[in-house]
Each structure stands twice: as structure tokens, then as C-alpha cells.
PDB file of N, CA and C in Angstrom:
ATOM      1  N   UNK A   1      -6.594  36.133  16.807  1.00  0.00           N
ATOM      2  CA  UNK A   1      -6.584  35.724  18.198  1.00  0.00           C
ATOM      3  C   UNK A   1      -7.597  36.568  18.964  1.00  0.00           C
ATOM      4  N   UNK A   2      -8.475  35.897  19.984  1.00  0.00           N
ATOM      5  CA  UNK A   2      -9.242  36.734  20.847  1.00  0.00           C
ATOM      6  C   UNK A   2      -8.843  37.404  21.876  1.00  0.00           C
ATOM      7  N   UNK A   3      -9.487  38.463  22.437  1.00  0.00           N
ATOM      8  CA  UNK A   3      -8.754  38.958  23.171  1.00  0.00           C
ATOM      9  C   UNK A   3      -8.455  38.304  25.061  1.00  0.00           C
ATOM     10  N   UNK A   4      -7.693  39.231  25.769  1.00  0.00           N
ATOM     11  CA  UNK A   4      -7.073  37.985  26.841  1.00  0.00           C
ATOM     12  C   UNK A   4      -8.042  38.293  27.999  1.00  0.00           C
ATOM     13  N   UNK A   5      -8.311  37.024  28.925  1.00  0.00           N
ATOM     14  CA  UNK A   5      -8.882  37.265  29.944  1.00  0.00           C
ATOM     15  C   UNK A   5      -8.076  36.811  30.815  1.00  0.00           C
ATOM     16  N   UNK A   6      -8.113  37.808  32.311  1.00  0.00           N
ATOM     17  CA  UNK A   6      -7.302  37.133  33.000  1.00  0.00           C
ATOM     18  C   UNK A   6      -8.236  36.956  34.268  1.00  0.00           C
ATOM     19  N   UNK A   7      -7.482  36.138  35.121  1.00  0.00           N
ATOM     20  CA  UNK A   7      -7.806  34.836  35.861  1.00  0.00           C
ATOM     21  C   UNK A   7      -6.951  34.834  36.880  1.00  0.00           C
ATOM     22  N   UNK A   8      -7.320  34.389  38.343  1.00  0.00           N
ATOM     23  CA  UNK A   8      -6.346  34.707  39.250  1.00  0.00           C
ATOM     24  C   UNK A   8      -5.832  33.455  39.598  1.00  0.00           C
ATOM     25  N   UNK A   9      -4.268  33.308  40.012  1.00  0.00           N
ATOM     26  CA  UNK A   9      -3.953  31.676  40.262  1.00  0.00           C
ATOM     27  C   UNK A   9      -4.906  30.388  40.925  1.00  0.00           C
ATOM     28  N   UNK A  10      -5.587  30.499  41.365  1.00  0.00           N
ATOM     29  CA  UNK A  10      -6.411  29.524  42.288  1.00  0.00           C
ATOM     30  C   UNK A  10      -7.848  29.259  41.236  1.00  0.00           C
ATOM     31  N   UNK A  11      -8.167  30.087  40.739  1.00  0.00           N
ATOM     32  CA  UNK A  11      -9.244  30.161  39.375  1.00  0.00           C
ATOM     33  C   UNK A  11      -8.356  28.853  38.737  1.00  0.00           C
ATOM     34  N   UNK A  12      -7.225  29.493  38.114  1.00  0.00           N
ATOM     35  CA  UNK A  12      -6.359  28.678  37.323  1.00  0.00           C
ATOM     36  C   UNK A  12      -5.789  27.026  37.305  1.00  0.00           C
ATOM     37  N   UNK A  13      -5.138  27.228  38.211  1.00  0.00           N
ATOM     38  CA  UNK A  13      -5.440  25.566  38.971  1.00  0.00           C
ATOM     39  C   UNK A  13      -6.702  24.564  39.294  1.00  0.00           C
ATOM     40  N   UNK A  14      -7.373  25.317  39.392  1.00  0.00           N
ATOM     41  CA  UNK A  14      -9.140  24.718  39.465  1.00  0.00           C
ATOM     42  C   UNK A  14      -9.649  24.580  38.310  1.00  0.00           C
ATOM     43  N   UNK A  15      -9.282  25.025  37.033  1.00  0.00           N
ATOM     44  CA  UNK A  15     -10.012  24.962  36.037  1.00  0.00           C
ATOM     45  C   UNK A  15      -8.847  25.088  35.146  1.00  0.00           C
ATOM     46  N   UNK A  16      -8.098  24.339  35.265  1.00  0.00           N
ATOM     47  CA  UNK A  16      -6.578  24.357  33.717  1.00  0.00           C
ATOM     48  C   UNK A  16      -7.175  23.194  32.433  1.00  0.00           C
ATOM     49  N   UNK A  17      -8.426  22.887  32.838  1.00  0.00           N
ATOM     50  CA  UNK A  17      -8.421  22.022  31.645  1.00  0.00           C
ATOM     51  C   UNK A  17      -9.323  22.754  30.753  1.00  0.00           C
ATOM     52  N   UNK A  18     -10.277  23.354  31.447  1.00  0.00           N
ATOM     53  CA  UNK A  18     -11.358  24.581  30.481  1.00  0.00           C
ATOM     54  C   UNK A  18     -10.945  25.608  29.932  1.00  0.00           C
ATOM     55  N   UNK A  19      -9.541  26.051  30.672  1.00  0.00           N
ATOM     56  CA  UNK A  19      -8.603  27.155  30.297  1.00  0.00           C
ATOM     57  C   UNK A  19      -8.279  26.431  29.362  1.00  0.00           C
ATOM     58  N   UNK A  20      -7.389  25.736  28.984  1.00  0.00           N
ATOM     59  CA  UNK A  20      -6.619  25.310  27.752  1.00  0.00           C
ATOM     60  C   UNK A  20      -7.379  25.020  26.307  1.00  0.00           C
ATOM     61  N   UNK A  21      -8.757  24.849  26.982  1.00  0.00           N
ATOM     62  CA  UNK A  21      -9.616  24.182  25.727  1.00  0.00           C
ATOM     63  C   UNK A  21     -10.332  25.947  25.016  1.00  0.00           C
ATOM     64  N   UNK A  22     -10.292  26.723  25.930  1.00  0.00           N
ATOM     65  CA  UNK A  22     -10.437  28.280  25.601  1.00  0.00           C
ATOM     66  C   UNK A  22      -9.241  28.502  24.338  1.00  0.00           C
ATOM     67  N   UNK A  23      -7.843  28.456  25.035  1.00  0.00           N
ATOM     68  CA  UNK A  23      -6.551  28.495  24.430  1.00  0.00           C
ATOM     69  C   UNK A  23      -6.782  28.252  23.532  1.00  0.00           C
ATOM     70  N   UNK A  24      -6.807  26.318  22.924  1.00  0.00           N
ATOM     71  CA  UNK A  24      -7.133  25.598  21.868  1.00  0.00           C
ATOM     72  C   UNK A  24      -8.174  26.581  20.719  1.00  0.00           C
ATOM     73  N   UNK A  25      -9.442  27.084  21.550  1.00  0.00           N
ATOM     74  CA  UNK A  25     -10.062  27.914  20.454  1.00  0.00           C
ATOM     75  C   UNK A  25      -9.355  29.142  20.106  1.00  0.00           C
ATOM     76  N   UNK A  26      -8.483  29.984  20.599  1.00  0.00           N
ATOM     77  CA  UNK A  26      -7.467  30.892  19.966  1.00  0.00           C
ATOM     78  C   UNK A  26      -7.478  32.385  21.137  1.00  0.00           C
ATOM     79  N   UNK A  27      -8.080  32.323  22.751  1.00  0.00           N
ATOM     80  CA  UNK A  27      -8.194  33.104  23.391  1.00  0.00           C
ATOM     81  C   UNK A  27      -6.696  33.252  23.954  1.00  0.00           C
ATOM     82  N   UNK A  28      -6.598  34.213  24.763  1.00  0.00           N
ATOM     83  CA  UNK A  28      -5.399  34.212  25.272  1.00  0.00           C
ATOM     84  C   UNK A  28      -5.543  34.530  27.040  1.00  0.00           C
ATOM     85  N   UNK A  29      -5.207  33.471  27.819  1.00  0.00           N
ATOM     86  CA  UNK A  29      -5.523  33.948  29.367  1.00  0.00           C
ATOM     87  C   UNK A  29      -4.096  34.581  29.944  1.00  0.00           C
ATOM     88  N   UNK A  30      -4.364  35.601  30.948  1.00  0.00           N
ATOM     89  CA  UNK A  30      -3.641  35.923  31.766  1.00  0.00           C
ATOM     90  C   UNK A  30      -3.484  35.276  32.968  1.00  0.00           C
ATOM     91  N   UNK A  31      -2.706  34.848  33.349  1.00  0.00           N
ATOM     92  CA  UNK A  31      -2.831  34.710  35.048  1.00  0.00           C
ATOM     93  C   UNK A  31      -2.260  35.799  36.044  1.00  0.00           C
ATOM     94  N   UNK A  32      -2.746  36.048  37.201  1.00  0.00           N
ATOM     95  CA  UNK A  32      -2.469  37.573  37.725  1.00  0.00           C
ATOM     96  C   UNK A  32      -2.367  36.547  39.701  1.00  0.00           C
ATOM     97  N   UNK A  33      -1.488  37.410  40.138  1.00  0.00           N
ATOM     98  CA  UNK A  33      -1.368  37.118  41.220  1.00  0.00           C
ATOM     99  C   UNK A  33      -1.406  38.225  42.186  1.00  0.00           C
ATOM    100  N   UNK A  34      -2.606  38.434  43.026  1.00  0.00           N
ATOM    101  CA  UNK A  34      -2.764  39.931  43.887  1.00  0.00           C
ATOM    102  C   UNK A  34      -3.460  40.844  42.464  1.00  0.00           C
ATOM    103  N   UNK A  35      -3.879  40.544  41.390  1.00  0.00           N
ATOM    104  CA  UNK A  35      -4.558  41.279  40.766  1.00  0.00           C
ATOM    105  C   UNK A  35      -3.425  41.511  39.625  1.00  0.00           C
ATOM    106  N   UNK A  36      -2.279  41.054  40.299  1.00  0.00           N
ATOM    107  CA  UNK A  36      -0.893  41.580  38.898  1.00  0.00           C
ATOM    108  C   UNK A  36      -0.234  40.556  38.050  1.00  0.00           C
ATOM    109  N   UNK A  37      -0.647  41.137  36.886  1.00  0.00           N
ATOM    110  CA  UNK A  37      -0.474  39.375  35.541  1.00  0.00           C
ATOM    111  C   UNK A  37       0.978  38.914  36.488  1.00  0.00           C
ATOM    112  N   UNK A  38       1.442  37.472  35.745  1.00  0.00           N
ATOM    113  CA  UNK A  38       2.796  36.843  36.137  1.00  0.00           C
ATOM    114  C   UNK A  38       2.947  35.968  35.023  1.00  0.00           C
ATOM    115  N   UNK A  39       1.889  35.707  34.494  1.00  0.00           N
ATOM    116  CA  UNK A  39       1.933  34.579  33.222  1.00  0.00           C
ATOM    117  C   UNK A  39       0.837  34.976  32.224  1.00  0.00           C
ATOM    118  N   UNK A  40       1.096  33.905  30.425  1.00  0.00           N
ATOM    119  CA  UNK A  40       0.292  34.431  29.630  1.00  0.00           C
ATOM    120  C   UNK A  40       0.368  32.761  29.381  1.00  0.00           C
ATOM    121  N   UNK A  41      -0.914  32.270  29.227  1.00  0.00           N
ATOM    122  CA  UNK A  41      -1.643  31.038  28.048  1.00  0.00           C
ATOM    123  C   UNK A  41      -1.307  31.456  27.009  1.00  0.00           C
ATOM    124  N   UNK A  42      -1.062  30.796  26.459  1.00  0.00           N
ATOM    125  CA  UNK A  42      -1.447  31.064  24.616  1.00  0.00           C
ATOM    126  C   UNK A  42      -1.331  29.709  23.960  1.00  0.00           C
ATOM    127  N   UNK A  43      -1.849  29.433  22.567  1.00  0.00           N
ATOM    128  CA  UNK A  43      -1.261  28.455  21.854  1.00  0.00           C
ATOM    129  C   UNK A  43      -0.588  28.064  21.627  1.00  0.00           C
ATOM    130  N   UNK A  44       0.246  26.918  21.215  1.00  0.00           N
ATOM    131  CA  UNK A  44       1.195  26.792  20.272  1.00  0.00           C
ATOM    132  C   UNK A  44       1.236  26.395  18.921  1.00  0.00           C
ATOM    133  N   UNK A  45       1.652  27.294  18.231  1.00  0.00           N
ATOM    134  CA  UNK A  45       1.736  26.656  16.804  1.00  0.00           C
ATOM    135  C   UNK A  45       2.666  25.405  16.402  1.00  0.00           C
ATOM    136  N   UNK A  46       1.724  24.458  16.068  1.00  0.00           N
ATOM    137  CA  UNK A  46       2.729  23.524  15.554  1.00  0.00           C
ATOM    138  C   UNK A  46       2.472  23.152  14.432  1.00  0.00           C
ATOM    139  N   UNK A  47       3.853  23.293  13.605  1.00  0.00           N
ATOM    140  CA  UNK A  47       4.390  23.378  12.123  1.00  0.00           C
ATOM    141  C   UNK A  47       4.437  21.788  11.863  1.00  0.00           C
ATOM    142  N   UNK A  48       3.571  20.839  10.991  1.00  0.00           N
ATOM    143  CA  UNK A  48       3.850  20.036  10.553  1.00  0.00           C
ATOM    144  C   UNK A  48       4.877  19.878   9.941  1.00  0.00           C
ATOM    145  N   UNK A  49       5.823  19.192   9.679  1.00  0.00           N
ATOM    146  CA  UNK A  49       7.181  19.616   8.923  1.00  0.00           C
ATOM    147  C   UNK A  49       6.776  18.650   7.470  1.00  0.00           C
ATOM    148  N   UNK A  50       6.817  19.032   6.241  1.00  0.00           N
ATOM    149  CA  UNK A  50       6.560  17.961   5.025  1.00  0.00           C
ATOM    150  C   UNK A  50       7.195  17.102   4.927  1.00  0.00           C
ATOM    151  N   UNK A  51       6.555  15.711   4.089  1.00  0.00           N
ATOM    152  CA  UNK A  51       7.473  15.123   3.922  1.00  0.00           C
ATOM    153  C   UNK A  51       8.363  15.382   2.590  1.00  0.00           C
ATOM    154  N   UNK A  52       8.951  15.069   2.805  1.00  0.00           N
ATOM    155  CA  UNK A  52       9.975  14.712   1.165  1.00  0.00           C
ATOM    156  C   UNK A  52       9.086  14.321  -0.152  1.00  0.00           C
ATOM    157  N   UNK A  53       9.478  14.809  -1.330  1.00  0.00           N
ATOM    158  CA  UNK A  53       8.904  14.147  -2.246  1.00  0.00           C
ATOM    159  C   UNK A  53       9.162  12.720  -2.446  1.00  0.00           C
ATOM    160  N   UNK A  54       9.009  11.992  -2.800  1.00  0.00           N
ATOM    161  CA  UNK A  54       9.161  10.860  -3.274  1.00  0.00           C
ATOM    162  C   UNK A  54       9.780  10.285  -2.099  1.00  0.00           C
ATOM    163  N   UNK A  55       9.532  10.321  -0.868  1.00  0.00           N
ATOM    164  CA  UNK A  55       9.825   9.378  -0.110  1.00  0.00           C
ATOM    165  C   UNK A  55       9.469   8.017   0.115  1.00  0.00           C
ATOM    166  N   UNK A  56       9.066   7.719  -0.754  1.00  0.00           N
ATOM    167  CA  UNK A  56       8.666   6.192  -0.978  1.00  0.00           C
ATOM    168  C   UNK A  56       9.133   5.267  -2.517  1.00  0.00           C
ATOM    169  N   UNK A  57       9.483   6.202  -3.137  1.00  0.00           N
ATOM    170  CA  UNK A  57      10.084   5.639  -4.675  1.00  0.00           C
ATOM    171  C   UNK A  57      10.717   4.738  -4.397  1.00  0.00           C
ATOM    172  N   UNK A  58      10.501   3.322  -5.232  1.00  0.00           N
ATOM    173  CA  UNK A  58      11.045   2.034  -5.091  1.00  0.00           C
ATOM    174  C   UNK A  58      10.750   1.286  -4.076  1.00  0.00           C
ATOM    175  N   UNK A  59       9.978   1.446  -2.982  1.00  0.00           N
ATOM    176  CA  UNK A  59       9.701   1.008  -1.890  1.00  0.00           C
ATOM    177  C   UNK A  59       8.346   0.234  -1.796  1.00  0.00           C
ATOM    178  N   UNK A  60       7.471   0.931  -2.936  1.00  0.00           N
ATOM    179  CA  UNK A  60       6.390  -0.013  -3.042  1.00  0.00           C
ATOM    180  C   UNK A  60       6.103  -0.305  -5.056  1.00  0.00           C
ATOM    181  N   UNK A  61       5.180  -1.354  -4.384  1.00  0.00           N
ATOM    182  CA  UNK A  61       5.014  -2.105  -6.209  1.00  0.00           C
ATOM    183  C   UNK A  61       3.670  -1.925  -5.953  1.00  0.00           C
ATOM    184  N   UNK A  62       3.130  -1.600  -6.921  1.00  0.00           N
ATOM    185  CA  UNK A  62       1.431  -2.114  -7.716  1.00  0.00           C
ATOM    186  C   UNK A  62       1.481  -3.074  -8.638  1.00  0.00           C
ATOM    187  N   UNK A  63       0.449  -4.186  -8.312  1.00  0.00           N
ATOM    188  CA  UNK A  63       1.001  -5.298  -9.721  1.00  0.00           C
ATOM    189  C   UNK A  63       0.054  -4.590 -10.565  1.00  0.00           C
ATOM    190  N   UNK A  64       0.560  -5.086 -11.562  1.00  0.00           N
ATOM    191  CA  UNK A  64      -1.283  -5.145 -12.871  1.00  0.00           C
ATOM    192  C   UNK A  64      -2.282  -5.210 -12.498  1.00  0.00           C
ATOM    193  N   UNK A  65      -3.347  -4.790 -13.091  1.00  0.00           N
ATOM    194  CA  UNK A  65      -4.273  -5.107 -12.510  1.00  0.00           C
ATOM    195  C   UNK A  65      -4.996  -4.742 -11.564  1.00  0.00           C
ATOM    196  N   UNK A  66      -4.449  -3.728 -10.687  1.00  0.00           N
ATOM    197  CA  UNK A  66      -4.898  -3.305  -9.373  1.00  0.00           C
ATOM    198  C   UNK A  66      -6.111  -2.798  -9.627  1.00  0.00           C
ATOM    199  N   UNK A  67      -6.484  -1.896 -10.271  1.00  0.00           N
ATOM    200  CA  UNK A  67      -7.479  -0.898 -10.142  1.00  0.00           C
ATOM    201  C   UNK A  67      -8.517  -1.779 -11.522  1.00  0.00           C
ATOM    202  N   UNK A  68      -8.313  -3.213 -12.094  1.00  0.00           N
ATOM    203  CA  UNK A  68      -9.299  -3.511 -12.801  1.00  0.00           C
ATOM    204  C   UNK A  68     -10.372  -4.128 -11.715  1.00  0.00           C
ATOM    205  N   UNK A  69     -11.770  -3.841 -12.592  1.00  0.00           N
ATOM    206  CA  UNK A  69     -13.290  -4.273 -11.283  1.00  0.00           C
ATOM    207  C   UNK A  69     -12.522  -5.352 -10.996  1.00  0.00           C
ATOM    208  N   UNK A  70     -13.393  -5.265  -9.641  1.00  0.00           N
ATOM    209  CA  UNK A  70     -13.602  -6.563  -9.093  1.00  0.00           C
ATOM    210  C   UNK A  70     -14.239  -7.637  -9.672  1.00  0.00           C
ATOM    211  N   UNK A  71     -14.510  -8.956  -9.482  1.00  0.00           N
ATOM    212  CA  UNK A  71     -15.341 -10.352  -9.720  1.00  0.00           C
ATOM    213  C   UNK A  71     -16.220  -9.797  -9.362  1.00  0.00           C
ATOM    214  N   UNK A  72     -17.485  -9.957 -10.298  1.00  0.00           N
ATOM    215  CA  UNK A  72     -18.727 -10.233  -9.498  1.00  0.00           C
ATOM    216  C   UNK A  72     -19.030 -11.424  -8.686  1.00  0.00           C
ATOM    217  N   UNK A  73     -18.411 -12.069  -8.395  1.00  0.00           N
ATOM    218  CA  UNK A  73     -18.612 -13.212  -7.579  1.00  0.00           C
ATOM    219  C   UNK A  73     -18.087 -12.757  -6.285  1.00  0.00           C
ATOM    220  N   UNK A  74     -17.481 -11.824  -6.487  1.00  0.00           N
ATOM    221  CA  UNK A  74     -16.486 -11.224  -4.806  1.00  0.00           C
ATOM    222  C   UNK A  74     -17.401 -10.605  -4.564  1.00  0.00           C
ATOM    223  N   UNK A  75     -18.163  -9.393  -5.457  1.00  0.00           N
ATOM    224  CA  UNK A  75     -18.857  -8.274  -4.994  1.00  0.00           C
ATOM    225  C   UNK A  75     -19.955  -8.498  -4.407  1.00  0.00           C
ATOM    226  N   UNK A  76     -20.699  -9.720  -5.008  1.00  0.00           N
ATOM    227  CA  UNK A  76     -21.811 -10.535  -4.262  1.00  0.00           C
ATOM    228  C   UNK A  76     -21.381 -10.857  -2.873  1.00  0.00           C
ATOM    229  N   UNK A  77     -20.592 -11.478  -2.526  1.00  0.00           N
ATOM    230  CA  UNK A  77     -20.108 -12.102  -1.282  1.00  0.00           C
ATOM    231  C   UNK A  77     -19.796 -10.984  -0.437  1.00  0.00           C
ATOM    232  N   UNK A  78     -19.580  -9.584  -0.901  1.00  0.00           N
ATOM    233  CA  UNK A  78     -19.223  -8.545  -0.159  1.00  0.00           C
ATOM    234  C   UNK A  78     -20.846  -7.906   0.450  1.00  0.00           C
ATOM    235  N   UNK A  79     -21.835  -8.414  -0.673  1.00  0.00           N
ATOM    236  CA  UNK A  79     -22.994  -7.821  -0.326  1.00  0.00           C
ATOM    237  C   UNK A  79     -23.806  -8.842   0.354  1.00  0.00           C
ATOM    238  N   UNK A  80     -23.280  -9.803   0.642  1.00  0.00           N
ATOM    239  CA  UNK A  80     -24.161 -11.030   1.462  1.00  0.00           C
ATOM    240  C   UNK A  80     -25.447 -11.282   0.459  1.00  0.00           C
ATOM    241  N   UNK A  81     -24.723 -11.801  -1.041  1.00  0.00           N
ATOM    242  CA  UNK A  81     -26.000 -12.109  -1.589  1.00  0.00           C
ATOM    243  C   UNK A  81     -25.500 -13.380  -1.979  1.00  0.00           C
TER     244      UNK A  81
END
């Protein structure tokens, strides 16, 4: 994390969208009111949660065949020849 800069409320409100995109890169802002912090920016980590293994078993089919070439008669038509 970089280190924090702080910023006085009226800075803050005027510019919360450049602040956050600072945040987003991993800085950390202070906000100070009369010169004295009151709040901290920071990121949030968010934890993708996994999925399950096999959360799809039985739910889908592949017929035969799937992964044999294509027709050359398709592949032409795919290439506008």
C-alpha cells in the first residue's frame, strides 16, 4: 500500500471521484477537518468466494462429436469464400 495523503473536506467533495481512482491504485487518503484527520479512504478487499467443484455435474451434455473439424463447406462459408 502507498503511503497516505491527506486532503481537507472541501478538496474531498470536489474531487471524490479522482480520490477513489487513487484508492483503486492502492494509496490511502486522509481526510482532515481544521487540519485534524476525521476519516481514512482505503480499499476494499473483495474476496471472490469459489465456486464448488463440480457445480455443474449432470447439468450439461456434450454429444459426440463436438470437438471433431468442422465441414469444409462450413469453414468456407465462415470465410466468405
Amino acid at each position: 500500500m502507498q503511503p497516505s495523503s491527506t486532503v481537507n473536506i472541501h478538496e474531498a467533495k470536489t474531487h471524490l471521484s479522482r480520490l477513489l481512482e487513487r484508492v483503486s491504485d492502492g494509496e490511502e487518503i486522509v481526510i482532515a477537518k481544521s487540519g485534524k484527520p476525521v476519516a481514512r479512504l482505503s480499499s476494499v478487499d473483495v474476496k471472490r468466494k469459489a465456486l464448488p467443484y463440480g457445480l455443474l455435474k449432470g447439468k450439461l451434455k456434450i454429444r459426440a462429436g463436438f470437438d471433431d473439424p468442422l465441414p469444409d463447406d462450413f469453414i468456407a462459408a465462415l470465410e466468405g469464400r
